[in-house]
PDB file of N, CA and C in Angstrom:
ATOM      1  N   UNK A   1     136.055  71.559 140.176  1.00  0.00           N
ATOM      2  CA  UNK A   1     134.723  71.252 139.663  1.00  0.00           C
ATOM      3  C   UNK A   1     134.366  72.279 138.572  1.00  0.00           C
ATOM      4  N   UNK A   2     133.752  71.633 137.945  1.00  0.00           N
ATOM      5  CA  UNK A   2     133.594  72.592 136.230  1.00  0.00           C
ATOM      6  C   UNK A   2     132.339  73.876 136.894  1.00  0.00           C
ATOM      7  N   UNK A   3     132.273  74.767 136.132  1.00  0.00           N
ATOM      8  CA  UNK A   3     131.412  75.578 136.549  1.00  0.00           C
ATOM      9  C   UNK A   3     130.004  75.598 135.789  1.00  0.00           C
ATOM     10  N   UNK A   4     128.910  75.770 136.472  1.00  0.00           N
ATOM     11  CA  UNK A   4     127.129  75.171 135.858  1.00  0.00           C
ATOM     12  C   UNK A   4     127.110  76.570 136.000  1.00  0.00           C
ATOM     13  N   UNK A   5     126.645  76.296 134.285  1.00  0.00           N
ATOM     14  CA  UNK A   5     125.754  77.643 133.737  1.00  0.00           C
ATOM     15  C   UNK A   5     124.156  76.845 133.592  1.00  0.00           C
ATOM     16  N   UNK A   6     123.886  77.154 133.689  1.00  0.00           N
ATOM     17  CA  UNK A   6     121.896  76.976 133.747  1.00  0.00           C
ATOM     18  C   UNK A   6     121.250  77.966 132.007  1.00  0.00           C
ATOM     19  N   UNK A   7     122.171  76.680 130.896  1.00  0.00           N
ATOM     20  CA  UNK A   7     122.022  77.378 129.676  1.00  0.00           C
ATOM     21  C   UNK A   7     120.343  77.301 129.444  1.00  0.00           C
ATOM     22  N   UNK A   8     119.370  76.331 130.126  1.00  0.00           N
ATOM     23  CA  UNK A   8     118.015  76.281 129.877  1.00  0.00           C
ATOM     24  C   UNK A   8     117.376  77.410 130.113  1.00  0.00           C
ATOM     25  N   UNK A   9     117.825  78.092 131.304  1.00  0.00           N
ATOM     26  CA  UNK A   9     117.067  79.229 131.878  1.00  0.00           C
ATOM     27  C   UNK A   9     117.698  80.451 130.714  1.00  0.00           C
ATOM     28  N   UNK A  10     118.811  80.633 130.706  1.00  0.00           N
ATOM     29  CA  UNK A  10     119.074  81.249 130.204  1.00  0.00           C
ATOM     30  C   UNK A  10     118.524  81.584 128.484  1.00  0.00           C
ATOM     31  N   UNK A  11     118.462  80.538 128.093  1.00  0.00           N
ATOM     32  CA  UNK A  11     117.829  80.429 126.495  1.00  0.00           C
ATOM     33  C   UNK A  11     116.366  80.906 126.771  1.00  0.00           C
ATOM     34  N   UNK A  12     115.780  80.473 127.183  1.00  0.00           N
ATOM     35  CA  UNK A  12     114.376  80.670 127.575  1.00  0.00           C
ATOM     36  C   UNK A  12     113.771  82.114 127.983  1.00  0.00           C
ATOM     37  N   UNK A  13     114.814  82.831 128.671  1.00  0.00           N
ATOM     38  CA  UNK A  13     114.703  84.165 128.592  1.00  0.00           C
ATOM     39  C   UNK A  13     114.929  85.059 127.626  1.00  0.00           C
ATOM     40  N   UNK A  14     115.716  84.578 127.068  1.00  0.00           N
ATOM     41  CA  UNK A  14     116.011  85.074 125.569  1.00  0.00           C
ATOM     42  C   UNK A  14     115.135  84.903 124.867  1.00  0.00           C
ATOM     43  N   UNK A  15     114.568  84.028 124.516  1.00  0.00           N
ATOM     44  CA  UNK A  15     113.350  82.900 123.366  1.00  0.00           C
ATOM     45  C   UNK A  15     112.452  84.120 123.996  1.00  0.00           C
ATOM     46  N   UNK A  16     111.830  84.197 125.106  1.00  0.00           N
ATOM     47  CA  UNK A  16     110.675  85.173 125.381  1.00  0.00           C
ATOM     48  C   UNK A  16     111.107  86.511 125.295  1.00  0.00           C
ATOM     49  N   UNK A  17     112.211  87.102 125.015  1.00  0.00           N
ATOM     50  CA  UNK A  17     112.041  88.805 124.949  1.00  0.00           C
ATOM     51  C   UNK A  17     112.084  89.142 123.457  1.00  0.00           C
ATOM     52  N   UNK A  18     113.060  87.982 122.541  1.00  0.00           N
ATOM     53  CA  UNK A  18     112.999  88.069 121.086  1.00  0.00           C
ATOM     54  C   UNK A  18     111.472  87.491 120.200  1.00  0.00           C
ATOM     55  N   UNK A  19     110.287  87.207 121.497  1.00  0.00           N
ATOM     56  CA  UNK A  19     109.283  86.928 121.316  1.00  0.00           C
ATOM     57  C   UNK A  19     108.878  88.630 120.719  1.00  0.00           C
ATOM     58  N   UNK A  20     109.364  89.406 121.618  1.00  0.00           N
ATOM     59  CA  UNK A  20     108.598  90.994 121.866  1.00  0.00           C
ATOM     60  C   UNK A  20     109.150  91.563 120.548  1.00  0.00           C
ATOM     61  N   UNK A  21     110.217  91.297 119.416  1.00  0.00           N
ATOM     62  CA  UNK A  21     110.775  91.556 118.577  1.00  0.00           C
ATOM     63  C   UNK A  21     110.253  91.370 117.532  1.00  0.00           C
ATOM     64  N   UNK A  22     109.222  90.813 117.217  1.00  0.00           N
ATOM     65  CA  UNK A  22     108.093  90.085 116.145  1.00  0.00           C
ATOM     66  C   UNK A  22     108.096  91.517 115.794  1.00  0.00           C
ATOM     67  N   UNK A  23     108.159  91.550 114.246  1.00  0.00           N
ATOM     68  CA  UNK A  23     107.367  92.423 113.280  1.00  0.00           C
ATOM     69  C   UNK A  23     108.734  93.646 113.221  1.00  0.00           C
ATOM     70  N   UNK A  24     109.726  93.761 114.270  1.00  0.00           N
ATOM     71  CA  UNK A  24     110.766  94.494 113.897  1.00  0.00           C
ATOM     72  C   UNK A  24     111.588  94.351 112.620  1.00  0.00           C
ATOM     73  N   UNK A  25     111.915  95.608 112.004  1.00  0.00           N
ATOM     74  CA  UNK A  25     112.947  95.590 110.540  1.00  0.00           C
ATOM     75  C   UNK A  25     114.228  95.459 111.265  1.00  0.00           C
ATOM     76  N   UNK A  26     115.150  94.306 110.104  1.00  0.00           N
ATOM     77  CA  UNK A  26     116.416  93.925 110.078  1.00  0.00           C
ATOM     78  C   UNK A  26     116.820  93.370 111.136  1.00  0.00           C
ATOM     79  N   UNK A  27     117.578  93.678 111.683  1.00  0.00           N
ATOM     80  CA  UNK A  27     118.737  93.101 113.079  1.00  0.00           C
ATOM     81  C   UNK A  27     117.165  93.243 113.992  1.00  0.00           C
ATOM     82  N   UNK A  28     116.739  94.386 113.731  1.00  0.00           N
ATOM     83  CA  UNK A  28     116.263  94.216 115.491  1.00  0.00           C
ATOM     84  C   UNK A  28     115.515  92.823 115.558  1.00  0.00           C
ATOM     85  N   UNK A  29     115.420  91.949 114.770  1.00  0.00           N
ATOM     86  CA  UNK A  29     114.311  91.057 115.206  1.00  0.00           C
ATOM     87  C   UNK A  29     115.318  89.722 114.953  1.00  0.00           C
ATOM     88  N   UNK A  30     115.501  89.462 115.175  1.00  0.00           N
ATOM     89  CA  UNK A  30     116.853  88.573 114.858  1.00  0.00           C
ATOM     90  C   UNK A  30     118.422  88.362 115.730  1.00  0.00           C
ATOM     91  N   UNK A  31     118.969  89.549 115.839  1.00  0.00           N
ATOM     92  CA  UNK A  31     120.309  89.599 116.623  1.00  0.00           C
ATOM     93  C   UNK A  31     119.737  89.908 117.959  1.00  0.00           C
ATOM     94  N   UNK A  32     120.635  89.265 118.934  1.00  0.00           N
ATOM     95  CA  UNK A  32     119.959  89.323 120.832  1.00  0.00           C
ATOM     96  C   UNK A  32     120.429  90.670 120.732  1.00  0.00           C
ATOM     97  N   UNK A  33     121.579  91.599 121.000  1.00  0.00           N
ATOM     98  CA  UNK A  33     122.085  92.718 121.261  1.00  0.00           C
ATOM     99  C   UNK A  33     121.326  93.726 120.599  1.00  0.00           C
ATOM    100  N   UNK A  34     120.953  94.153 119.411  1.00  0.00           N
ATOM    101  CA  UNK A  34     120.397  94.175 118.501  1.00  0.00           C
ATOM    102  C   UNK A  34     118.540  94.389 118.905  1.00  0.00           C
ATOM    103  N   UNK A  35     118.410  93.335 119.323  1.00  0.00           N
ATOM    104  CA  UNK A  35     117.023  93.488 119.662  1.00  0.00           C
ATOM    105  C   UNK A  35     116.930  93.670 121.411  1.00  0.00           C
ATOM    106  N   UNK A  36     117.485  93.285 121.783  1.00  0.00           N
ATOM    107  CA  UNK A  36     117.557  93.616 123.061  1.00  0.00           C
ATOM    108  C   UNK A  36     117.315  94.902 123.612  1.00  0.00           C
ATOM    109  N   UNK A  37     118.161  95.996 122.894  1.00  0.00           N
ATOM    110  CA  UNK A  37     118.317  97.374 122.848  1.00  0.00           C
ATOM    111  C   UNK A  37     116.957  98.131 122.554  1.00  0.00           C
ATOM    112  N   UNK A  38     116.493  97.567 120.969  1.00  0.00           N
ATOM    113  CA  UNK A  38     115.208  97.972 120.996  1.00  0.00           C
ATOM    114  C   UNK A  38     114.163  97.540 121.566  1.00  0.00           C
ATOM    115  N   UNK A  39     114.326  96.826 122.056  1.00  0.00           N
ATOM    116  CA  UNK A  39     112.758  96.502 122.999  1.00  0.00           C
ATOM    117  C   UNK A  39     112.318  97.120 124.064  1.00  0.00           C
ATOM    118  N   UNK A  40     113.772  97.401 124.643  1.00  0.00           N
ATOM    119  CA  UNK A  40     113.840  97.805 126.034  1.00  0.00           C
ATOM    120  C   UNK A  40     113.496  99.272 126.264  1.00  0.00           C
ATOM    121  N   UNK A  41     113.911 100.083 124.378  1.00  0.00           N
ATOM    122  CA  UNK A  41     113.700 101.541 124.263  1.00  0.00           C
ATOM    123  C   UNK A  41     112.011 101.700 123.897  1.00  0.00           C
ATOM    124  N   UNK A  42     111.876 100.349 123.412  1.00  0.00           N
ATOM    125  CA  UNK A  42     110.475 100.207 123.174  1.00  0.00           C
ATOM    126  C   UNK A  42     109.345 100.094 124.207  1.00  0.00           C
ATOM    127  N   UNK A  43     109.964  99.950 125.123  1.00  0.00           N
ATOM    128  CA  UNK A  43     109.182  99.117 126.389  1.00  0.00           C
ATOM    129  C   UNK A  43     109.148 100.935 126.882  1.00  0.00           C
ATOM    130  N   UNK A  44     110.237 101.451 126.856  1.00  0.00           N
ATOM    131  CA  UNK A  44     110.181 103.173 127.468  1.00  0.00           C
ATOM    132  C   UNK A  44     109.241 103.693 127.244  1.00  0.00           C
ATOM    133  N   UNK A  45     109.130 103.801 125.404  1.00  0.00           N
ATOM    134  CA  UNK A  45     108.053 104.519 125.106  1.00  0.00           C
ATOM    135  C   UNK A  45     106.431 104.430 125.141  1.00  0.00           C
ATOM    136  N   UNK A  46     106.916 102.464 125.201  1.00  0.00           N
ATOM    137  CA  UNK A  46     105.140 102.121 126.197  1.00  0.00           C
ATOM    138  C   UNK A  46     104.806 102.660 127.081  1.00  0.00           C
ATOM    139  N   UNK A  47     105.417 102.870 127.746  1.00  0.00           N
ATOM    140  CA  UNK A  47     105.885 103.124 129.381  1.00  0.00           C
ATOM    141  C   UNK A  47     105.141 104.667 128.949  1.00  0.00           C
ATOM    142  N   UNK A  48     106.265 105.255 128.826  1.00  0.00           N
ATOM    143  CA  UNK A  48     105.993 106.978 128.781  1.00  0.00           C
ATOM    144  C   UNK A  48     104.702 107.752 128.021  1.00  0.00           C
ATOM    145  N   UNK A  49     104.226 106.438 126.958  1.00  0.00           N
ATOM    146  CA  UNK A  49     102.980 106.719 125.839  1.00  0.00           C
ATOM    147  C   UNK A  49     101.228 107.140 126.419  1.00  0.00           C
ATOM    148  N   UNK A  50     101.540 105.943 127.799  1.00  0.00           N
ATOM    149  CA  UNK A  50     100.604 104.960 128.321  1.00  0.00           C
ATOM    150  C   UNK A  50     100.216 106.774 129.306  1.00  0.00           C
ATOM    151  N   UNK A  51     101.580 107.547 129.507  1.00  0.00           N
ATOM    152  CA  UNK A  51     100.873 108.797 130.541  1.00  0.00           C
ATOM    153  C   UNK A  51     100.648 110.150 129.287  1.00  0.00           C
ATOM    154  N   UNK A  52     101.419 109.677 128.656  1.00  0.00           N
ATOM    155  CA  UNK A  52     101.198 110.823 127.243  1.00  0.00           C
ATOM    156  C   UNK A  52      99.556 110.873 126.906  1.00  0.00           C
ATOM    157  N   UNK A  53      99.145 109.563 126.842  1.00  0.00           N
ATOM    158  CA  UNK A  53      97.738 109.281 126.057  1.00  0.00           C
ATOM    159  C   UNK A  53      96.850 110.354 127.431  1.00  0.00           C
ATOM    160  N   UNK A  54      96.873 109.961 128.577  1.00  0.00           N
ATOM    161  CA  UNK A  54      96.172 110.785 129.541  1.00  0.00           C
ATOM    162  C   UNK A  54      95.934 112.103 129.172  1.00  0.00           C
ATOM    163  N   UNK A  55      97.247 112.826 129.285  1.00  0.00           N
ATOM    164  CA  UNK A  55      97.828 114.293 129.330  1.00  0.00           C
ATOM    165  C   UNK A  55      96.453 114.369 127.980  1.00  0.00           C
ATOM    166  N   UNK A  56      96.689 113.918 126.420  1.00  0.00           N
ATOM    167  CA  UNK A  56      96.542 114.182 125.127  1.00  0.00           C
ATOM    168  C   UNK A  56      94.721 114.155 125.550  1.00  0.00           C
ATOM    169  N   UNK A  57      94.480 113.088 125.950  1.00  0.00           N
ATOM    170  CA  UNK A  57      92.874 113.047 126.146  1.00  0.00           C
ATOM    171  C   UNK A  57      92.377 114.556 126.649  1.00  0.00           C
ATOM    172  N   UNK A  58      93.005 114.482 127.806  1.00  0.00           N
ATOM    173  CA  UNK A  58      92.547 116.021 128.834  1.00  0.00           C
ATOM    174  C   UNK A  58      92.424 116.993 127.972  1.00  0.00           C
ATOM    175  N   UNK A  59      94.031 117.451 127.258  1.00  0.00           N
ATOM    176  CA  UNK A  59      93.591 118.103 126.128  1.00  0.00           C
ATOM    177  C   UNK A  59      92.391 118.552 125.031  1.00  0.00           C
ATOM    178  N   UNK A  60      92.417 117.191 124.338  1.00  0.00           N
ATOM    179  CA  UNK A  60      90.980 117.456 123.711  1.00  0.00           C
ATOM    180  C   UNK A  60      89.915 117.604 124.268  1.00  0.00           C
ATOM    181  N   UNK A  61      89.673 116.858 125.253  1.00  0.00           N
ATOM    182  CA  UNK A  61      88.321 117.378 126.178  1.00  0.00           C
ATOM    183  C   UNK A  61      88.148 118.906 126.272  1.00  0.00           C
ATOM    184  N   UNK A  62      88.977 119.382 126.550  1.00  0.00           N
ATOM    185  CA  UNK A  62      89.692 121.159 127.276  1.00  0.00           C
ATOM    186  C   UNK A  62      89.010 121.714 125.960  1.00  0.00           C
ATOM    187  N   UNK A  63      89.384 121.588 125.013  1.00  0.00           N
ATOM    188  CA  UNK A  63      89.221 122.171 123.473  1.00  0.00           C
ATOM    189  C   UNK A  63      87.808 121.967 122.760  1.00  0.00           C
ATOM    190  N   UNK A  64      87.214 120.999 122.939  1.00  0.00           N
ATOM    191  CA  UNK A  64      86.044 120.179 122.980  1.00  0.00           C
ATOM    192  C   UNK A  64      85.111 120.673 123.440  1.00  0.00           C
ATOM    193  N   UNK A  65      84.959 120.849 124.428  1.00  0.00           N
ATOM    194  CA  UNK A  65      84.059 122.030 125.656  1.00  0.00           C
ATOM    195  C   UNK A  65      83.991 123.313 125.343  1.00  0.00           C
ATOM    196  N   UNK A  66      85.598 124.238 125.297  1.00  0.00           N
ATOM    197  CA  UNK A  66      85.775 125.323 124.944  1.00  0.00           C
ATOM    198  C   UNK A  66      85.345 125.836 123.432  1.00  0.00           C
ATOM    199  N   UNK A  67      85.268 124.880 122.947  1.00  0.00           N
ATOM    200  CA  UNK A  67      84.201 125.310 121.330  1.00  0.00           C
ATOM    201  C   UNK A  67      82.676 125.467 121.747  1.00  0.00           C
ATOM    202  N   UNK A  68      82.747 124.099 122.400  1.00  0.00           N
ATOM    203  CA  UNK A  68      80.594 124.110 122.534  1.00  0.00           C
ATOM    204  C   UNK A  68      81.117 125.366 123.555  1.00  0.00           C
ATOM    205  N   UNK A  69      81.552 125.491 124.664  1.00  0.00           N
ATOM    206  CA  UNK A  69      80.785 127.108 125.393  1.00  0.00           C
ATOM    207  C   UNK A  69      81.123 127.883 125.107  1.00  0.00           C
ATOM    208  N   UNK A  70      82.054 128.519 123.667  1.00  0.00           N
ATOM    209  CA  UNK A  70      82.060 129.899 123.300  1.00  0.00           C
ATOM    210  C   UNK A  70      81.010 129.872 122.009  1.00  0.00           C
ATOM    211  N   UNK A  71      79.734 128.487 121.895  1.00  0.00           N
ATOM    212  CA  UNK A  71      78.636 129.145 120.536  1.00  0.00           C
ATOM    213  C   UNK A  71      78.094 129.126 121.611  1.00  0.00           C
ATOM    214  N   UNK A  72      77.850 129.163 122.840  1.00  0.00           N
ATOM    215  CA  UNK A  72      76.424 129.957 124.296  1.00  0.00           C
ATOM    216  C   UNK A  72      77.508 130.814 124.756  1.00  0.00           C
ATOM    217  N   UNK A  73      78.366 131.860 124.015  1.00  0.00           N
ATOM    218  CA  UNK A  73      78.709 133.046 125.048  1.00  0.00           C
ATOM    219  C   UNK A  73      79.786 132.559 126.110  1.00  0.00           C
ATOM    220  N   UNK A  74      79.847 131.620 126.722  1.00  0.00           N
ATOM    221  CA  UNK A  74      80.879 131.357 127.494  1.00  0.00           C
ATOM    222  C   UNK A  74      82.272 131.035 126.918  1.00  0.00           C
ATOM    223  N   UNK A  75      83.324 131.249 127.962  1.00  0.00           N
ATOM    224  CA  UNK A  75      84.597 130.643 127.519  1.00  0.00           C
ATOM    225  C   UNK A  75      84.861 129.388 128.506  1.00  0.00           C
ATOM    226  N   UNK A  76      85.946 128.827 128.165  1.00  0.00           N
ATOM    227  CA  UNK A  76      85.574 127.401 128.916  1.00  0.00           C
ATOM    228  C   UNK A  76      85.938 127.504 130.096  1.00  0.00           C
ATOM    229  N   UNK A  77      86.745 128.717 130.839  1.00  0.00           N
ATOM    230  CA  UNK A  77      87.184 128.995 132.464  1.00  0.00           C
ATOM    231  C   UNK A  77      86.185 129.390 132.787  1.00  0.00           C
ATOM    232  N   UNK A  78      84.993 130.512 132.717  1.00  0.00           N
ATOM    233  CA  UNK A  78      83.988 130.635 132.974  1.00  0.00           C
ATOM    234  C   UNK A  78      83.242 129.708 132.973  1.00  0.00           C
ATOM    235  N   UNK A  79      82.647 128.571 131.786  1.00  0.00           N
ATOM    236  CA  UNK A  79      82.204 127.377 131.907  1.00  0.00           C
ATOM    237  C   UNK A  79      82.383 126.581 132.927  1.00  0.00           C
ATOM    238  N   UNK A  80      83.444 126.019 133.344  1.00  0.00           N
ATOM    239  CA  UNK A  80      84.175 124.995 134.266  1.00  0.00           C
ATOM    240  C   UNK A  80      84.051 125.906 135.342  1.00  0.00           C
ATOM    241  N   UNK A  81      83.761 127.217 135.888  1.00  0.00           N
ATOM    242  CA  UNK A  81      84.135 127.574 137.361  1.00  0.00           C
ATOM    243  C   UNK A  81      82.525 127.371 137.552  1.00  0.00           C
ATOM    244  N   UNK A  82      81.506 127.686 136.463  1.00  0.00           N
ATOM    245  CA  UNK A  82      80.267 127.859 136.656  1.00  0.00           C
ATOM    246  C   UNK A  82      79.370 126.090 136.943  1.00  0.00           C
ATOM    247  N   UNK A  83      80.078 125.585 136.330  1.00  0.00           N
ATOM    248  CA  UNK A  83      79.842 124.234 136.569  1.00  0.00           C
ATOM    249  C   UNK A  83      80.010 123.490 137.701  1.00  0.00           C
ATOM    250  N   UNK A  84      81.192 123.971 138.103  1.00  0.00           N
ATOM    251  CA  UNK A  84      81.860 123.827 139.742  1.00  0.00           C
ATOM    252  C   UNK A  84      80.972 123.855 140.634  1.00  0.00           C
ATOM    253  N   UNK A  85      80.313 125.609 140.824  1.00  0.00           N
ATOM    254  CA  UNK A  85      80.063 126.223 141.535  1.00  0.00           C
ATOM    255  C   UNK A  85      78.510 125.696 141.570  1.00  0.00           C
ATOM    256  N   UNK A  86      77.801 125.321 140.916  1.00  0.00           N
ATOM    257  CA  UNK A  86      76.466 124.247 140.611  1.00  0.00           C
ATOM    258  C   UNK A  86      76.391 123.345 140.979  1.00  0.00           C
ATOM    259  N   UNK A  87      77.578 122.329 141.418  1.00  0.00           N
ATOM    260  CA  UNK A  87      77.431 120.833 141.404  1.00  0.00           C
ATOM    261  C   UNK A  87      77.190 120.110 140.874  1.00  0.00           C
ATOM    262  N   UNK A  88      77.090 120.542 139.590  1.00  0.00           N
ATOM    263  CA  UNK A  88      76.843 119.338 138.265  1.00  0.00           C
ATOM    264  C   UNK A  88      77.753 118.303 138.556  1.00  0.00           C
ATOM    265  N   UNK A  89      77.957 117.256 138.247  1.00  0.00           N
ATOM    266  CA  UNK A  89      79.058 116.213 138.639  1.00  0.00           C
ATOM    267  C   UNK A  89      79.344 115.561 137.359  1.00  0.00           C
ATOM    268  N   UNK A  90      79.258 116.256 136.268  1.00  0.00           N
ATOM    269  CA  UNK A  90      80.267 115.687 134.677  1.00  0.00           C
ATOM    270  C   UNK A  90      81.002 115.811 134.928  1.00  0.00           C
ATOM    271  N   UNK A  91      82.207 115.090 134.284  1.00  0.00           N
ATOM    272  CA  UNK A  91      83.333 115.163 134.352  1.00  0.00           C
ATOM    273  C   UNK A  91      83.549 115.971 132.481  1.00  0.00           C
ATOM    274  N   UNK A  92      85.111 115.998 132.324  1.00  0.00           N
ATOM    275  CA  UNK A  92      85.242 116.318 131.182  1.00  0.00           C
ATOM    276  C   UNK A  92      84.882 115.736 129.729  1.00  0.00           C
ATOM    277  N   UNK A  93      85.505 114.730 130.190  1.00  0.00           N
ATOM    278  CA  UNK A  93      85.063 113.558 129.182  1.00  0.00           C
ATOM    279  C   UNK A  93      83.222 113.502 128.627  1.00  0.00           C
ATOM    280  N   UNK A  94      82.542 113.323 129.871  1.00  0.00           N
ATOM    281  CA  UNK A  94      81.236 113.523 129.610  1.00  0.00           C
ATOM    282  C   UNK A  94      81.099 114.501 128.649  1.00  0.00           C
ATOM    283  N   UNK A  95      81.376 115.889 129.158  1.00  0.00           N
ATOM    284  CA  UNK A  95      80.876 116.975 128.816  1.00  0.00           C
ATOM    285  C   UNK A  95      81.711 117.485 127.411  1.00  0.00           C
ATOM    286  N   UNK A  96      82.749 116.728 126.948  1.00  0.00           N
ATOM    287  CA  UNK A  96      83.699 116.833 125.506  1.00  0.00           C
ATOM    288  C   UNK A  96      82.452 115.933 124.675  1.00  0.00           C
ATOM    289  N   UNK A  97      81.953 114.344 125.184  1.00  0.00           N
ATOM    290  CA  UNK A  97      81.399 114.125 124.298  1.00  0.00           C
ATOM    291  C   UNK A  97      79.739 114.824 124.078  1.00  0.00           C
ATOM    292  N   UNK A  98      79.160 115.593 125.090  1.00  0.00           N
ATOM    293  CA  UNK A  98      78.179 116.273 125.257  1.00  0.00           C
ATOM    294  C   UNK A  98      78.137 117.384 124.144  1.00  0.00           C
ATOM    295  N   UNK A  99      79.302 117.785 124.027  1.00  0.00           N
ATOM    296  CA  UNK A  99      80.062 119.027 123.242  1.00  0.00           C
ATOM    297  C   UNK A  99      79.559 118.721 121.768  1.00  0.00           C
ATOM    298  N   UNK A 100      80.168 117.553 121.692  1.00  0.00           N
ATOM    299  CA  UNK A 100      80.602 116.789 119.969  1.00  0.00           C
ATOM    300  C   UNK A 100      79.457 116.186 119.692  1.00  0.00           C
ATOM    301  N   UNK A 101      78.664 115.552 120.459  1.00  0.00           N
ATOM    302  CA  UNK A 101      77.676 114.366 119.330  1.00  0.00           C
ATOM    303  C   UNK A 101      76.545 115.134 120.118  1.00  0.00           C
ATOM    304  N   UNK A 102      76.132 115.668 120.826  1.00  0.00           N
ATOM    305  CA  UNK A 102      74.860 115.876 121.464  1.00  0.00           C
ATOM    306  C   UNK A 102      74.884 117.564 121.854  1.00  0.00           C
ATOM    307  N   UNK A 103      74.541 118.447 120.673  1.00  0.00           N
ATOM    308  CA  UNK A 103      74.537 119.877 121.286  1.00  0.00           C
ATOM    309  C   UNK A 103      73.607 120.438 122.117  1.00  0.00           C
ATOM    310  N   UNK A 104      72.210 119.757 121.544  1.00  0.00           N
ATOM    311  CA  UNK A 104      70.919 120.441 122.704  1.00  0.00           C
ATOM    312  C   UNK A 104      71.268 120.096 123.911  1.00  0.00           C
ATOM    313  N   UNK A 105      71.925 118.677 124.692  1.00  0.00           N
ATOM    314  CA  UNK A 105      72.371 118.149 125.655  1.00  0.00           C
ATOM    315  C   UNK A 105      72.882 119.065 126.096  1.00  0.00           C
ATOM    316  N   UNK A 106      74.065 119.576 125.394  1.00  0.00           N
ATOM    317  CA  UNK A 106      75.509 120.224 126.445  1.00  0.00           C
ATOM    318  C   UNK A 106      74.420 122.505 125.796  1.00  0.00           C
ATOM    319  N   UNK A 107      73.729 122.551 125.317  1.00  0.00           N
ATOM    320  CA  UNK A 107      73.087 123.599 125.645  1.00  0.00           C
ATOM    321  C   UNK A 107      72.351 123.551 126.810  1.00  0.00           C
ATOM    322  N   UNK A 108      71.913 122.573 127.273  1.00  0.00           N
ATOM    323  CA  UNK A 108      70.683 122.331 128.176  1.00  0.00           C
ATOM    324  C   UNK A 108      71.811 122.878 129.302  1.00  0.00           C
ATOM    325  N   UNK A 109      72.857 122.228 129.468  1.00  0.00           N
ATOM    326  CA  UNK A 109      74.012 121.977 130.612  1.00  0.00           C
ATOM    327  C   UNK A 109      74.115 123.317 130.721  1.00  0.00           C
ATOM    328  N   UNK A 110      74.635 124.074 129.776  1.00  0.00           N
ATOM    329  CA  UNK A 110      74.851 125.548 129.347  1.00  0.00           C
ATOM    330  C   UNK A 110      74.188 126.211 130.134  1.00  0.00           C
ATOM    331  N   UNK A 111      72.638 126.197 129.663  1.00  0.00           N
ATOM    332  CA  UNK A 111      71.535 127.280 130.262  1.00  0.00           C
ATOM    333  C   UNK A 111      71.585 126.774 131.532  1.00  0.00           C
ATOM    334  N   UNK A 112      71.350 125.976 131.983  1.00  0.00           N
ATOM    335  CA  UNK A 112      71.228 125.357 133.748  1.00  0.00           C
ATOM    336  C   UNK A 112      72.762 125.974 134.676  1.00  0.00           C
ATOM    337  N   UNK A 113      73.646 126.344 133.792  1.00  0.00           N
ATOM    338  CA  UNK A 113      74.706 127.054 134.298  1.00  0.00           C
ATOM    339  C   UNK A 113      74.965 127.959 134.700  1.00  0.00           C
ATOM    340  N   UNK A 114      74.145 128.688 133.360  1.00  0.00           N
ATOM    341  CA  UNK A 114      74.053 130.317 133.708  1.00  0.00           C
ATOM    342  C   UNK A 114      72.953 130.956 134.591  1.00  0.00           C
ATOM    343  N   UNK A 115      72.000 130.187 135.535  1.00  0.00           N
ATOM    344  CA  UNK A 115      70.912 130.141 136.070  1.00  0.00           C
ATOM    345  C   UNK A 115      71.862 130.744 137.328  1.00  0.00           C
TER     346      UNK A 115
END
């Protein structure tokens, strides 16, 4: 008996990953092997970007803060232990954009800190 390949399924999986290949230069968007390779390295760096972006946010927040509390005298470990130790319940994010668009805000935060 001849042997059944299931070429429908098979095409069809192909047709949808060389979907993900749109907008690639040369081979990669075009040849299966070819694009196959890059998608999959592509799919990594989604992958790995998606915890990078976290890490990068925290960062700026960290830096963000540490500017607004060294123009009130503080540094931002002193800031953050003093904040702690208060119960304020900002998070970073809050208190990065408190930093940047709203200074009397994150002064107010400031003085209520050092209390």
């Amino acid at each position: 008996m001849p042997r059944s390949v299931n070429h429908v399924a098979s095409r069809a999986r192909r047709k949808n990953f060389m979907k993900l290949a749109k907008g690639y230069y040369g081979r990669r968007k075009n040849v299966w092997t070819v694009a196959k390779n890059a998608i999959e390295k592509g799919l990594n760096y989604a992958y790995e970007g998606r915890k990078q972006k976290k890490r990068n946010f925290r960062a700026l927040w960290i830096q963000r803060i540490n500017a607004g509390a060294r123009l009130h005298g503080m540094s931002y470990s002193q800031f953050m232990g003093a904040v702690n130790k208060s119960g304020i319940e900002l998070n970073r994010k809050v208190l990065a954009d408190l930093a940047m668009n709203h200074p009397e805000a994150f002064k107010a935060v400031v003085d209520s800190v050092k209390k």
